[in-house]
Protein backbone atom coordinates (compact mmCIF):
# COMPACT_ATOMS: atom_id res chain seq x y z
CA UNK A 1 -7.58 -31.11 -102.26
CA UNK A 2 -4.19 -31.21 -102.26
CA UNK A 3 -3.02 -30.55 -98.96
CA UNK A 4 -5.34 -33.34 -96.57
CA UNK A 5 -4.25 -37.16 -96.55
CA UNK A 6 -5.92 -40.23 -95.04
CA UNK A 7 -3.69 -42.71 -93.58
CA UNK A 8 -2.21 -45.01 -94.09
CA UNK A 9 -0.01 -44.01 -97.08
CA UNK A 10 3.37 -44.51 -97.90
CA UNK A 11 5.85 -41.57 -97.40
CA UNK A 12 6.78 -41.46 -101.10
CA UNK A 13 2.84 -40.84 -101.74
CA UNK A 14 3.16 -38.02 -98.92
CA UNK A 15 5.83 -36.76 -99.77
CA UNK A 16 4.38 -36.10 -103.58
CA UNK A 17 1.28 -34.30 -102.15
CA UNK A 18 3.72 -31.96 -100.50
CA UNK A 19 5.74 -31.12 -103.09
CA UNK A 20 2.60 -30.71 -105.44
CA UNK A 21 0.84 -28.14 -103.03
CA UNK A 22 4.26 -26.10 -102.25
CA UNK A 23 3.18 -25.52 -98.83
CA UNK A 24 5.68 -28.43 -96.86
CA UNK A 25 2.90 -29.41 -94.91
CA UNK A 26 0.09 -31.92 -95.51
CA UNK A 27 -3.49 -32.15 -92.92
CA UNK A 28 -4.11 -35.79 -91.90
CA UNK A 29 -7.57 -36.60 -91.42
CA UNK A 30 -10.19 -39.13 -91.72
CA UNK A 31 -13.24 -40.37 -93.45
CA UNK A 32 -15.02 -37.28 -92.24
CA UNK A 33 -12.60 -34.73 -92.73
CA UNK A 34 -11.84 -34.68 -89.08
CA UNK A 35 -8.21 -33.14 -88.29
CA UNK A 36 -6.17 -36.11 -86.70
CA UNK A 37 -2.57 -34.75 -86.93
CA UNK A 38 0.23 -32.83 -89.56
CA UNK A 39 3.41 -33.91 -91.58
CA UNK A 40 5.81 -31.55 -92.86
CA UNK A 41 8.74 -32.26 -95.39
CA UNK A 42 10.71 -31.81 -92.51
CA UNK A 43 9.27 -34.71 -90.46
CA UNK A 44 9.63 -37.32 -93.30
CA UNK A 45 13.24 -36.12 -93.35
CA UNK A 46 13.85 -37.08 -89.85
CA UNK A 47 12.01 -40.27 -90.27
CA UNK A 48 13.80 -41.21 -93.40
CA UNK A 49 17.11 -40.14 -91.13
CA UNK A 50 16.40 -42.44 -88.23
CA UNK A 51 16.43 -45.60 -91.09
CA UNK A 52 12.47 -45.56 -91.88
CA UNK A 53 12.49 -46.41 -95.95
CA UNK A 54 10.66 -43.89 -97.89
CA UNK A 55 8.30 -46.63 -99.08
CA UNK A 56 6.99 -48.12 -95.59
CA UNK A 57 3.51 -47.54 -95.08
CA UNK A 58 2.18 -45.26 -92.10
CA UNK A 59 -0.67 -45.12 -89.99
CA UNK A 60 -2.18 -42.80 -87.06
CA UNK A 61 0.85 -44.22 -84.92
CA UNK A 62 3.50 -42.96 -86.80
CA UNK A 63 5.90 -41.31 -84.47
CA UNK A 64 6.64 -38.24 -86.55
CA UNK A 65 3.12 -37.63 -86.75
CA UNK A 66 2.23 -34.35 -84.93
CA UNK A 67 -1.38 -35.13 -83.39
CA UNK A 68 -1.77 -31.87 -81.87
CA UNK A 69 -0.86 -29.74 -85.18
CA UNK A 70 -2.41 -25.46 -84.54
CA UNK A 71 -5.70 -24.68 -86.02
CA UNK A 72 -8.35 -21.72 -86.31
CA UNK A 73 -11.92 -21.77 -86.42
CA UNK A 74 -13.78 -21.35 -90.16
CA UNK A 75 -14.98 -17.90 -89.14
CA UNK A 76 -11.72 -16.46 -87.61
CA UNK A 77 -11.10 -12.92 -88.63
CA UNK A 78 -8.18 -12.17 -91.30
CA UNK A 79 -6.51 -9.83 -88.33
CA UNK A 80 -6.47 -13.38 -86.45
CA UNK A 81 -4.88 -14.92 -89.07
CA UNK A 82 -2.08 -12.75 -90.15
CA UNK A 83 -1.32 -12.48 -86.54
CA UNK A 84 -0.35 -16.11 -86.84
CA UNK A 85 1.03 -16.71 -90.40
CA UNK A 86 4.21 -16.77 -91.88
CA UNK A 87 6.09 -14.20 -89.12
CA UNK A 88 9.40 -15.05 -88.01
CA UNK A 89 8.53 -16.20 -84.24
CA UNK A 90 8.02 -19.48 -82.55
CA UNK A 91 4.19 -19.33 -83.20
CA UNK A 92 3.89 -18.44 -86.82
CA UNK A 93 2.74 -20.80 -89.72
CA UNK A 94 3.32 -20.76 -93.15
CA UNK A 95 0.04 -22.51 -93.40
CA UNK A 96 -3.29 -22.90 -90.99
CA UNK A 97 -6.12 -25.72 -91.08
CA UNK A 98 -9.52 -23.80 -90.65
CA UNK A 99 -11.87 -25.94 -88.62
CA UNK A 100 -15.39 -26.12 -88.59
CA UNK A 101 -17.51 -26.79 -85.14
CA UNK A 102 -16.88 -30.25 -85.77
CA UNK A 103 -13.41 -30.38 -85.78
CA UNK A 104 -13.54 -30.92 -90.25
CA UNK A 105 -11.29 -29.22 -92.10
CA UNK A 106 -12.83 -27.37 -94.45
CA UNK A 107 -9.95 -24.87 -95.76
CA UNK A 108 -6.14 -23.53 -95.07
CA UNK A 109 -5.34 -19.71 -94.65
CA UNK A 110 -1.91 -19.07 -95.72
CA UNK A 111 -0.33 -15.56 -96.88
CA UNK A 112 -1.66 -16.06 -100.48
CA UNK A 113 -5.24 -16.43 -99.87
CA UNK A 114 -5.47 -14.27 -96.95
CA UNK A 115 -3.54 -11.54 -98.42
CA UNK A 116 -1.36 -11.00 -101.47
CA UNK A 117 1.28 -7.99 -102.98
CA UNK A 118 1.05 -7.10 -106.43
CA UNK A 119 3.94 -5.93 -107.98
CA UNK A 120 1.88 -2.05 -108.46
CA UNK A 121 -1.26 -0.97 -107.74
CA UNK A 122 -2.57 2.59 -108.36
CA UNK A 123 -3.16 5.28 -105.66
CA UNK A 124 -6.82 6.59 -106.71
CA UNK A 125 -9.42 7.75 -104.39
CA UNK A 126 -12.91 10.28 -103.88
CA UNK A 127 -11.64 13.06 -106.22
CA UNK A 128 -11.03 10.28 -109.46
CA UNK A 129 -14.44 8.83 -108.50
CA UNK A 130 -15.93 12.43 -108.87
CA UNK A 131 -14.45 13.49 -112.09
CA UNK A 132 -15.47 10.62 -113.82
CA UNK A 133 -19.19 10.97 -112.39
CA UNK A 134 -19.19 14.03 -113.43
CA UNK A 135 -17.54 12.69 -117.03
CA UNK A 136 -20.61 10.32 -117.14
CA UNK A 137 -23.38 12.66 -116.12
CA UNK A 138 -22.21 15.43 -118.97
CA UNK A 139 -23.11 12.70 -121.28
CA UNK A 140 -19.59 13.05 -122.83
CA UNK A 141 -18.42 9.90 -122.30
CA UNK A 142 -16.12 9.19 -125.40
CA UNK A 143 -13.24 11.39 -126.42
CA UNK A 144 -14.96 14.76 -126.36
CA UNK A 145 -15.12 16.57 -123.06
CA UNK A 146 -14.08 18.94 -120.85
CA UNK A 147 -11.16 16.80 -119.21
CA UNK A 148 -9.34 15.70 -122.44
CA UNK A 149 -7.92 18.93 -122.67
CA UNK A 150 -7.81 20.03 -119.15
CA UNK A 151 -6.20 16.76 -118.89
CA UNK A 152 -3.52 17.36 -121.70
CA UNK A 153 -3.18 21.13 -120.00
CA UNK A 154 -2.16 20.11 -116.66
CA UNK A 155 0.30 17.36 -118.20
CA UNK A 156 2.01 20.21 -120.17
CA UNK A 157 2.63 22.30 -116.94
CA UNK A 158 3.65 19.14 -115.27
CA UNK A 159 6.69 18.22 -117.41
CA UNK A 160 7.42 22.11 -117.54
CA UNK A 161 7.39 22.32 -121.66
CA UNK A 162 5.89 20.93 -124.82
CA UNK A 163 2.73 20.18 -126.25
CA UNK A 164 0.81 17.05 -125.35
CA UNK A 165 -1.59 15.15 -127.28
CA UNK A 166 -3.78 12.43 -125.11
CA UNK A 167 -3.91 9.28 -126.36
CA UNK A 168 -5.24 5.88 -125.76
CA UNK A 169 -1.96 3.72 -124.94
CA UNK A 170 1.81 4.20 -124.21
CA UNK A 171 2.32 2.09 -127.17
CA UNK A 172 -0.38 4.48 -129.43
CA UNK A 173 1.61 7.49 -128.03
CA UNK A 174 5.04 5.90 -129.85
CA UNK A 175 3.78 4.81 -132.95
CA UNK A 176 1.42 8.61 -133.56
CA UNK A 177 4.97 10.15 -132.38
CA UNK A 178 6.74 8.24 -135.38
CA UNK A 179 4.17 8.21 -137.86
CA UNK A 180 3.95 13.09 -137.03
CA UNK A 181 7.51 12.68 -137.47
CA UNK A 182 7.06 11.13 -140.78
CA UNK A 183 9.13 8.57 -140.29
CA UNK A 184 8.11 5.95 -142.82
CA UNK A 185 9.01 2.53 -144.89
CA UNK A 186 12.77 1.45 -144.69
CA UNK A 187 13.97 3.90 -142.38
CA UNK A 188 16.03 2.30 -139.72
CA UNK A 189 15.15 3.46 -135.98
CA UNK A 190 17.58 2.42 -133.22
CA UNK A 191 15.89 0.55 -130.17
CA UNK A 192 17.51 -0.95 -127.33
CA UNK A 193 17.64 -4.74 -126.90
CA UNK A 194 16.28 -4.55 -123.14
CA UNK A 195 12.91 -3.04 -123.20
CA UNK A 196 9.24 -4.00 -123.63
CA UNK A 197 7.80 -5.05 -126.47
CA UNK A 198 5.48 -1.87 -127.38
CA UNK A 199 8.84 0.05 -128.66
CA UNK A 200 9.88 -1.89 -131.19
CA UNK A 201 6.27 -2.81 -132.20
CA UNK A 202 5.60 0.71 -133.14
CA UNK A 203 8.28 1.10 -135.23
CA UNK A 204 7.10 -1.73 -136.76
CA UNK A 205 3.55 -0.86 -137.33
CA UNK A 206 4.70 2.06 -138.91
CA UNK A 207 6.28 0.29 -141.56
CA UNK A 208 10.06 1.22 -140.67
CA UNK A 209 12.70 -0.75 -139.88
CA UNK A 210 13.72 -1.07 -135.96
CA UNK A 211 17.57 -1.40 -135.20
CA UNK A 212 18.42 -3.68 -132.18
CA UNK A 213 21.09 -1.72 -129.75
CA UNK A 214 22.48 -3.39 -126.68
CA UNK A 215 22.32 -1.84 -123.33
CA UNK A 216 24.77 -0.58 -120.64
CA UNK A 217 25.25 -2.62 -117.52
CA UNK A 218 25.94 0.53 -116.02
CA UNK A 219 22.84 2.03 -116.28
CA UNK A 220 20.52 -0.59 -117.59
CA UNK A 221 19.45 1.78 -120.95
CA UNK A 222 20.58 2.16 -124.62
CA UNK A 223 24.56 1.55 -124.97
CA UNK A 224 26.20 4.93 -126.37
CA UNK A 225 29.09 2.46 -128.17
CA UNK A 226 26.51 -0.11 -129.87
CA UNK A 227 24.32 3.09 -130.66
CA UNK A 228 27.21 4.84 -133.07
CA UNK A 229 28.07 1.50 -134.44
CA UNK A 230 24.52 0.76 -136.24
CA UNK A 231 23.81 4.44 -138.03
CA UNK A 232 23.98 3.29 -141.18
CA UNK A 233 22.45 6.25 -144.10
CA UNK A 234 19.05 4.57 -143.43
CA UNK A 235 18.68 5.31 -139.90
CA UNK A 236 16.14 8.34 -139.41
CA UNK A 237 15.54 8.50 -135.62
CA UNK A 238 17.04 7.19 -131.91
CA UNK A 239 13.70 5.89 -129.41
CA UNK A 240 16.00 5.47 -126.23
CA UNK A 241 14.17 4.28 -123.52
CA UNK A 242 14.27 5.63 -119.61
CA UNK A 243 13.95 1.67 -118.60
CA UNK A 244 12.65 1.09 -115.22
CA UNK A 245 12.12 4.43 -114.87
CA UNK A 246 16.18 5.01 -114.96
CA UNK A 247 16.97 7.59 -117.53
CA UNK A 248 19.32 7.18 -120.36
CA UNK A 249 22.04 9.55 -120.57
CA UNK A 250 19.97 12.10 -122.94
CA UNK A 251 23.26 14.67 -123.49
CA UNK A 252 25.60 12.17 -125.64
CA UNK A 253 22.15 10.92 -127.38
CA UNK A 254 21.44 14.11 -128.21
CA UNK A 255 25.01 14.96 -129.30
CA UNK A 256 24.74 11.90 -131.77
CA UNK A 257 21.14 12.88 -133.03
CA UNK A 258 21.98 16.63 -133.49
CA UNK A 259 25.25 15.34 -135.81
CA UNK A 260 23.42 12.35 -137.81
CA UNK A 261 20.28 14.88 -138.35
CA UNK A 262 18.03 12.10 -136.53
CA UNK A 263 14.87 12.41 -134.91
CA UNK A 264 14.67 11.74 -131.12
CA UNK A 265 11.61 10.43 -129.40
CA UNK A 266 11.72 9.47 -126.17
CA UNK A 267 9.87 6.37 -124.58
CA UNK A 268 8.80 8.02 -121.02
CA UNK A 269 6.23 5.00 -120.44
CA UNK A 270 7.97 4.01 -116.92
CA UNK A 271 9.43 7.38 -116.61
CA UNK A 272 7.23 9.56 -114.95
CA UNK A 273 8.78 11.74 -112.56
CA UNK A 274 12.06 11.01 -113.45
CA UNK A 275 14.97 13.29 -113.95
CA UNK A 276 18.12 13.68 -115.80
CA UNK A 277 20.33 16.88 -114.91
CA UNK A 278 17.16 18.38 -112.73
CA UNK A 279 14.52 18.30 -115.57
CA UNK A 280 12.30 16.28 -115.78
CA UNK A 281 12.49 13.34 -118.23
CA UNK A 282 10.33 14.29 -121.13
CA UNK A 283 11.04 17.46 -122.30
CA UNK A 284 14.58 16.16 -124.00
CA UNK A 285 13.86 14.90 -127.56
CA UNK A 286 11.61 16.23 -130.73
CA UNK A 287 8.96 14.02 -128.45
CA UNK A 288 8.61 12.17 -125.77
CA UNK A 289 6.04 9.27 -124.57
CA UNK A 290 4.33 8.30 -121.98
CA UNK A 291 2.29 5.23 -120.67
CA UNK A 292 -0.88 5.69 -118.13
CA UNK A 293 -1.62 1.72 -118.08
CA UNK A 294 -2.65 0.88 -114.57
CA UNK A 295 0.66 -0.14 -113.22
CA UNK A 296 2.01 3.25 -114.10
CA UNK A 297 2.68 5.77 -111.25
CA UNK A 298 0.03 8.04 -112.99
CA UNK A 299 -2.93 6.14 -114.19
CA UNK A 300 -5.84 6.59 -116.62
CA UNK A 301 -6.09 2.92 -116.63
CA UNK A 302 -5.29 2.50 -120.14
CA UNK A 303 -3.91 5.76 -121.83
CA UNK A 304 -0.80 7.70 -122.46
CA UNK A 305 0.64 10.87 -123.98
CA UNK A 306 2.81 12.02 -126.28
CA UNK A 307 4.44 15.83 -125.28
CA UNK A 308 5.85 17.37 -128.89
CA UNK A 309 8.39 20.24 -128.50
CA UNK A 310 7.14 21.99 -131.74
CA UNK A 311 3.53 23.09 -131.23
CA UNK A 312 3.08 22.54 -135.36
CA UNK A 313 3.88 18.69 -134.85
CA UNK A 314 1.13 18.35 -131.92
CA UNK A 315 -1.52 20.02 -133.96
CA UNK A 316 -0.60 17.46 -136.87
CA UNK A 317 -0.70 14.53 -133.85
CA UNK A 318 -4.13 15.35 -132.86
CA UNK A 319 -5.45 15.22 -136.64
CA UNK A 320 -3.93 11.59 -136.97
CA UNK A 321 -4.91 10.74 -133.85
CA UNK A 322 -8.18 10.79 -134.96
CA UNK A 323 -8.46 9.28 -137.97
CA UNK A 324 -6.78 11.76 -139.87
CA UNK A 325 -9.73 13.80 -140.25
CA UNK A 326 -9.71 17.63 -140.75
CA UNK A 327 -10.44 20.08 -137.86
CA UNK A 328 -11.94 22.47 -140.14
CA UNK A 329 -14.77 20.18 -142.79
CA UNK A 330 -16.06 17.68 -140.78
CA UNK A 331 -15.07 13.87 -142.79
CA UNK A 332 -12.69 15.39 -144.91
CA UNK A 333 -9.37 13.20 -144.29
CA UNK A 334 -5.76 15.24 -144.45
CA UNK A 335 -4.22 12.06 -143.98
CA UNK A 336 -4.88 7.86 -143.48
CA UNK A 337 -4.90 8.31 -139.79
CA UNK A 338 -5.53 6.54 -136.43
CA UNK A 339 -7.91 6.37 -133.76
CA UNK A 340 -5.75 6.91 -130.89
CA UNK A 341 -8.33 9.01 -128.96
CA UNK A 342 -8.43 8.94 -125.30
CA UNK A 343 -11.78 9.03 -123.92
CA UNK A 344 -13.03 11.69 -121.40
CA UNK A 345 -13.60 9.44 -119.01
CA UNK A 346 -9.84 8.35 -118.71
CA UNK A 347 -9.11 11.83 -119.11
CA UNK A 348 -11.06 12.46 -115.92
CA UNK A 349 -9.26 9.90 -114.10
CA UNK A 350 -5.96 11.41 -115.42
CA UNK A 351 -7.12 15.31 -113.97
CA UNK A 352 -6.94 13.82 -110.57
CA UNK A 353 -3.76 12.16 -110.99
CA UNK A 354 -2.00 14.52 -111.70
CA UNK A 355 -2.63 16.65 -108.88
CA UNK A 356 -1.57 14.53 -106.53
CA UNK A 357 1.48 13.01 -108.81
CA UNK A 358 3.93 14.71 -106.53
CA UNK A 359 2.47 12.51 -103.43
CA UNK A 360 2.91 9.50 -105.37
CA UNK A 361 6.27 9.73 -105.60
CA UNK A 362 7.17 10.71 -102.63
CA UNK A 363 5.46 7.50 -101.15
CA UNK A 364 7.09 5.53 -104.10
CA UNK A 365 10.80 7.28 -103.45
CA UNK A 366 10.44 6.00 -99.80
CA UNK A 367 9.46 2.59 -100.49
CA UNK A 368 12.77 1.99 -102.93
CA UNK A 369 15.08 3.95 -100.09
CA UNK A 370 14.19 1.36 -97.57
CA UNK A 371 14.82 -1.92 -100.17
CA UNK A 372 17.63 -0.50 -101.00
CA UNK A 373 18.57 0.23 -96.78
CA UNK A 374 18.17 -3.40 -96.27
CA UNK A 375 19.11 -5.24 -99.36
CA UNK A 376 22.57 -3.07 -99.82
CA UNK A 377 24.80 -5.07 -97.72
CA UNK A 378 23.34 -8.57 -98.66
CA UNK A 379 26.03 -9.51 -101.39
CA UNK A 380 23.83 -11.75 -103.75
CA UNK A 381 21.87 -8.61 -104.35
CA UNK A 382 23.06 -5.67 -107.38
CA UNK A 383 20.73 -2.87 -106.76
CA UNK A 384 19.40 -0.16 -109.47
CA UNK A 385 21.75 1.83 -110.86
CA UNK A 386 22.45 5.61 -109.46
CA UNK A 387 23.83 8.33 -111.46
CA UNK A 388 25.01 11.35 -109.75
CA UNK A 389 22.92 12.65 -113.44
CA UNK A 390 19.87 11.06 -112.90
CA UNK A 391 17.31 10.47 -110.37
CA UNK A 392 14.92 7.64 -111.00
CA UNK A 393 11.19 8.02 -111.59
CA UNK A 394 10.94 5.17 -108.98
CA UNK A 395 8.13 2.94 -110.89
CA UNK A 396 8.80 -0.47 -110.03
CA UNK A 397 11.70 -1.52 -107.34
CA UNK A 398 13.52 -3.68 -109.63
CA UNK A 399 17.28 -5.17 -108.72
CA UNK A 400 19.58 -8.18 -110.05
CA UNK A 401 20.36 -11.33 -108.05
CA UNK A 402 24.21 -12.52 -108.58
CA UNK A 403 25.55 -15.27 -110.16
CA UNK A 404 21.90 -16.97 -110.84
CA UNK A 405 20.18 -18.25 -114.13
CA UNK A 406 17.01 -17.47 -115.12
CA UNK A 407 15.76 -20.97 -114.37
CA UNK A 408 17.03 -20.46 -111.07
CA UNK A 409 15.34 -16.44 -110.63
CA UNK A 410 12.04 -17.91 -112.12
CA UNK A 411 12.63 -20.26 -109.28
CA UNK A 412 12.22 -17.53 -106.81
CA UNK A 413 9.69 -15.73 -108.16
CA UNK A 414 7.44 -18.96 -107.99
CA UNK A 415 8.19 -19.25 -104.43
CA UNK A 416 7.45 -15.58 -103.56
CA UNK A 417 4.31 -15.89 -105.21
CA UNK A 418 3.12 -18.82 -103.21
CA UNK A 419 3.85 -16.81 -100.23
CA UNK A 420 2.11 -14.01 -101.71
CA UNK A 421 4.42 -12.13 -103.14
CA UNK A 422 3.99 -10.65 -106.88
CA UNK A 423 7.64 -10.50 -108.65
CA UNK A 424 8.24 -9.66 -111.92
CA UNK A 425 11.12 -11.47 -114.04
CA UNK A 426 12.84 -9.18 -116.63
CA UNK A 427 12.20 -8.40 -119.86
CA UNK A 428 13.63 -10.72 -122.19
CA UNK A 429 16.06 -9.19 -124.82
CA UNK A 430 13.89 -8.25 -128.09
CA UNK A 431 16.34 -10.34 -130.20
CA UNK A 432 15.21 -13.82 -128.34
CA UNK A 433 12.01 -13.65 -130.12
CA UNK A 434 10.90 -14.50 -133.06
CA UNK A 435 9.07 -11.47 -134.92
CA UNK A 436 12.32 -9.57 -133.92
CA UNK A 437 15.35 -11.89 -134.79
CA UNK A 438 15.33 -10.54 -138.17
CA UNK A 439 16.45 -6.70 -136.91
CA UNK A 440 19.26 -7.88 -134.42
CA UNK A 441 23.09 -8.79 -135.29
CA UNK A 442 25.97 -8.63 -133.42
CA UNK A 443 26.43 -9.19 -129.82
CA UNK A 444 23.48 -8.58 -126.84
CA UNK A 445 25.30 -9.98 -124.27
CA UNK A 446 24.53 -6.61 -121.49
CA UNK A 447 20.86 -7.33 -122.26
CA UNK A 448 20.76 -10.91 -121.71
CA UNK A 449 22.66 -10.39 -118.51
CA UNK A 450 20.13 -8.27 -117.01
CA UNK A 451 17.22 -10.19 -118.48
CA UNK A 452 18.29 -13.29 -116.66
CA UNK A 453 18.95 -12.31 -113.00
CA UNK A 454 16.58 -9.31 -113.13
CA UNK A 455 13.28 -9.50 -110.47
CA UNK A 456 11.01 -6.74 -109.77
CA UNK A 457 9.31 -6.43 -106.42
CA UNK A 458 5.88 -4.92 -104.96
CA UNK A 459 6.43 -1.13 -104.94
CA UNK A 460 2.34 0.17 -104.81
CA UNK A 461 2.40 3.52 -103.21
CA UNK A 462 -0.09 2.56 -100.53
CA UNK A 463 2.29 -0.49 -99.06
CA UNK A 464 2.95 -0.55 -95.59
CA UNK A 465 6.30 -0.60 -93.72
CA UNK A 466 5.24 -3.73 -92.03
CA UNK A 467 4.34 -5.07 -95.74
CA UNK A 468 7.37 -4.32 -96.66
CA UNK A 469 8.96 -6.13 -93.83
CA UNK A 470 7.25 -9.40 -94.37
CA UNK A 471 8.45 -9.06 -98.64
CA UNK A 472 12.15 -8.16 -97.83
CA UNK A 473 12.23 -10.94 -94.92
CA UNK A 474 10.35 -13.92 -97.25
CA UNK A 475 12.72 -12.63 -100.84
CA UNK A 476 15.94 -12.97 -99.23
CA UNK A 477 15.04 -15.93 -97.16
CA UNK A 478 14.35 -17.63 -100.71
CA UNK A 479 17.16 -16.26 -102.69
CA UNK A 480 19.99 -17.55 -99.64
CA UNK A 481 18.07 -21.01 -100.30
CA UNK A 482 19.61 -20.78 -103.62
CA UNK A 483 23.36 -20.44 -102.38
């Protein structure tokens, strides 16, 4: 265990098992386990201040030694505990020995264990847990059933247009949406730099050739200027990408689409909700996609959709999406399709969902105004981008720290998550890595800006004010360490 010592010990050794366990504090106790006292880093700082030499041994009479150091019992309740951990008055801890009857210390309690903030969680409840019941008892557990299409219905009404097509993954949703818009071996598609992975591996698995675009500081998503520069006569289709749920500015894409004669499809995966000019991302391009992974706002769990704006290209989706098979003679192929089918029981989950979508948001919409209330005037801090266009889909809270590396933001992230706190880093750009170096030239300097200083906080719909409190208070505590 490495946060108990028995004494003596040189500081050096001490000061080693503190740094190792991340906590700056270390139990001292003997043979038995028995709590005899507490160091911090702190107190072998003042010792090593008064002239002690970080080598000298140390016993029980060490005068930094605190000998009366706060404990709780083993059985204390986790409302005991938070009430003394890691707050900002006189009588909070950042870590607590738990004591058995016998005075042995048999664990610590400190924010992590106790209690921890992932970066999103999903807002489900009785009515998912009913649907998919009532998925299981019908016997229709795979992709037939009634709530695939009621499911794929509701979605439609929800963006306001389109056809959708159910499908088993965001990233299945981009690469059916290429292959129904017959987009094939050696056509170019233009992706931006700064996105995840799944974009620019479906254009990839499709056999065509992606097109590395850098971003726009401005507004995080595909840069207009680095998107007319790479049509070349190859280039068959734009996937722009509403990143962090921020949308890209769909009229000028459109513009250049409409004069190259180039397919659009958008990638809607963190873009739910979302709006550019008052509609709602999604209903923009020949097609848009959408992600219902379990991070998402709206969650199947794994799942996604693709919404087609001519109803000919949806019915053509749904024959690939299943293997290519006709709807009409049952095992005769039209085409070498996919199995991209999304089963009824996600599709059950995903009926719920959406009925309560609206509520989701609003909980999520509130939780970004406040970060942004109390992390606006704090001048390390560049907050999400707002367009007087656009209104975010508010997904993940996600902001940029000035001036820092991404040694230094990696730094942080550790830190919040001993305290925990889950932060995400950044994407890194798509041309960093190595199965993509081959489709990138020129300069991504935008994208390698954000990807550096870039962290994204805990935005679940069900977190608390207080929650909140305790995440703003312990990230900018960690980031001023840092300047």
């Amino acid at each position: 265990m490495n946060y108990q010592v028995n004494l003596p010990q040189n500081l050096k050794t001490i000061l080693k098992i503190i740094e190792k366990n991340a906590m700056g504090i270390v139990f001292v106790v003997d043979k038995d386990k028995k709590l005899l006292g507490s160091l911090t880093d702190g107190d072998i700082r003042r010792a090593i201040l008064s002239g002690i030499k970080i080598k000298q041994q140390v016993d029980l009479k060490f005068k930094f030694l605190n000998k009366k150091p706060f404990w709780l019992p083993i059985g204390a309740s986790i409302q005991k505990i938070l009430s003394h951990i890691d707050g900002d008055g006189p009588k909070n801890y950042k870590c607590i020995p738990l004591l058995n009857k016998d005075k042995q210390l048999i664990d610590i309690a400190t924010y992590a264990r106790v209690k921890s903030f992932p970066v999103a969680s999903p807002l489900i409840g009785d009515e998912e847990l009913i649907n998919v019941i009532s998925a299981f008892k019908s016997g229709y557990i795979s992709s037939v059933g009634k709530f695939v299409g009621e499911f794929e219905k509701s979605f439609e009404k929800y963006i306001g247009k389109g056809f959708a097509v159910s499908v088993s993954s965001g990233t299945s949703a981009l690469q059916l949406a290429l292959s129904t818009l017959d987009i094939k071996k050696n056509d170019e598609v233009l992706v931006p730099n700064f996105t995840f992975a799944a974009s620019i591996n479906s254009v990839i698995n499709v056999g065509a050739k992606p097109v590395l675009v850098d971003v726009d500081l401005k507004n995080w998503t595909i840069s207009i200027e680095d998107l007319k520069r790479k049509i070349t006569s190859k280039t068959k289709a734009i996937m722009p990408v509403h990143i962090y749920g921020q949308p890209a500015p769909m009229d000028e894409i459109q513009s250049i689409a409409k004069k190259n004669k180039l397919v659009l499809i958008e990638d809607c995966a963190e873009a739910i909700g979302a709006r550019y000019k008052k509609k709602k991302i999604g209903s923009l391009g020949n097609c848009s996609c959408f992600s219902f992974f379990a991070n998402k706002s709206l969650t199947t769990g794994e799942g996604g959709m693709v919404i087609f704006k001519n109803k000919n290209e949806a019915n053509k989706a749904k024959i690939l999406r299943d293997h290519g098979m006709s709807r009409s003679i049952k095992y005769w192929h039209d085409y070498a399709g996919f199995n991209f089918r999304m089963t009824n029981l996600q599709a059950a989950i995903g009926v719920a969902q959406v009925k309560k979508i609206d509520l989701i948001l609003k909980k999520k919409k509130n939780i970004f105004n406040y970060y942004d209330a109390n992390f606006k005037n704090k001048n390390f801090f560049i907050l999400m981008p707002k367009n007087k266009w656009s209104e975010n889909s508010y997904w993940i809270y996600t902001l940029r720290i000035q001036n820092i590396n991404r040694k230094k933001r990696d730094l942080i992230i550790e830190k919040l998550k001993n305290r925990g706190i889950d932060c995400r880093p950044g994407f890194y750009p798509l041309n960093e890595m190595m199965p993509y170096t081959k489709y990138s030239s020129g300069s991504f300097k935008n994208s390698q800006t954000l990807s550096q200083n870039m962290v994204s906080l805990p935005s679940s719909p069900n977190l608390t004010r207080q929650e909140q409190d305790y995440i703003i208070r312990v990230f900018t505590e960690e980031t001023k360490k840092l300047f």
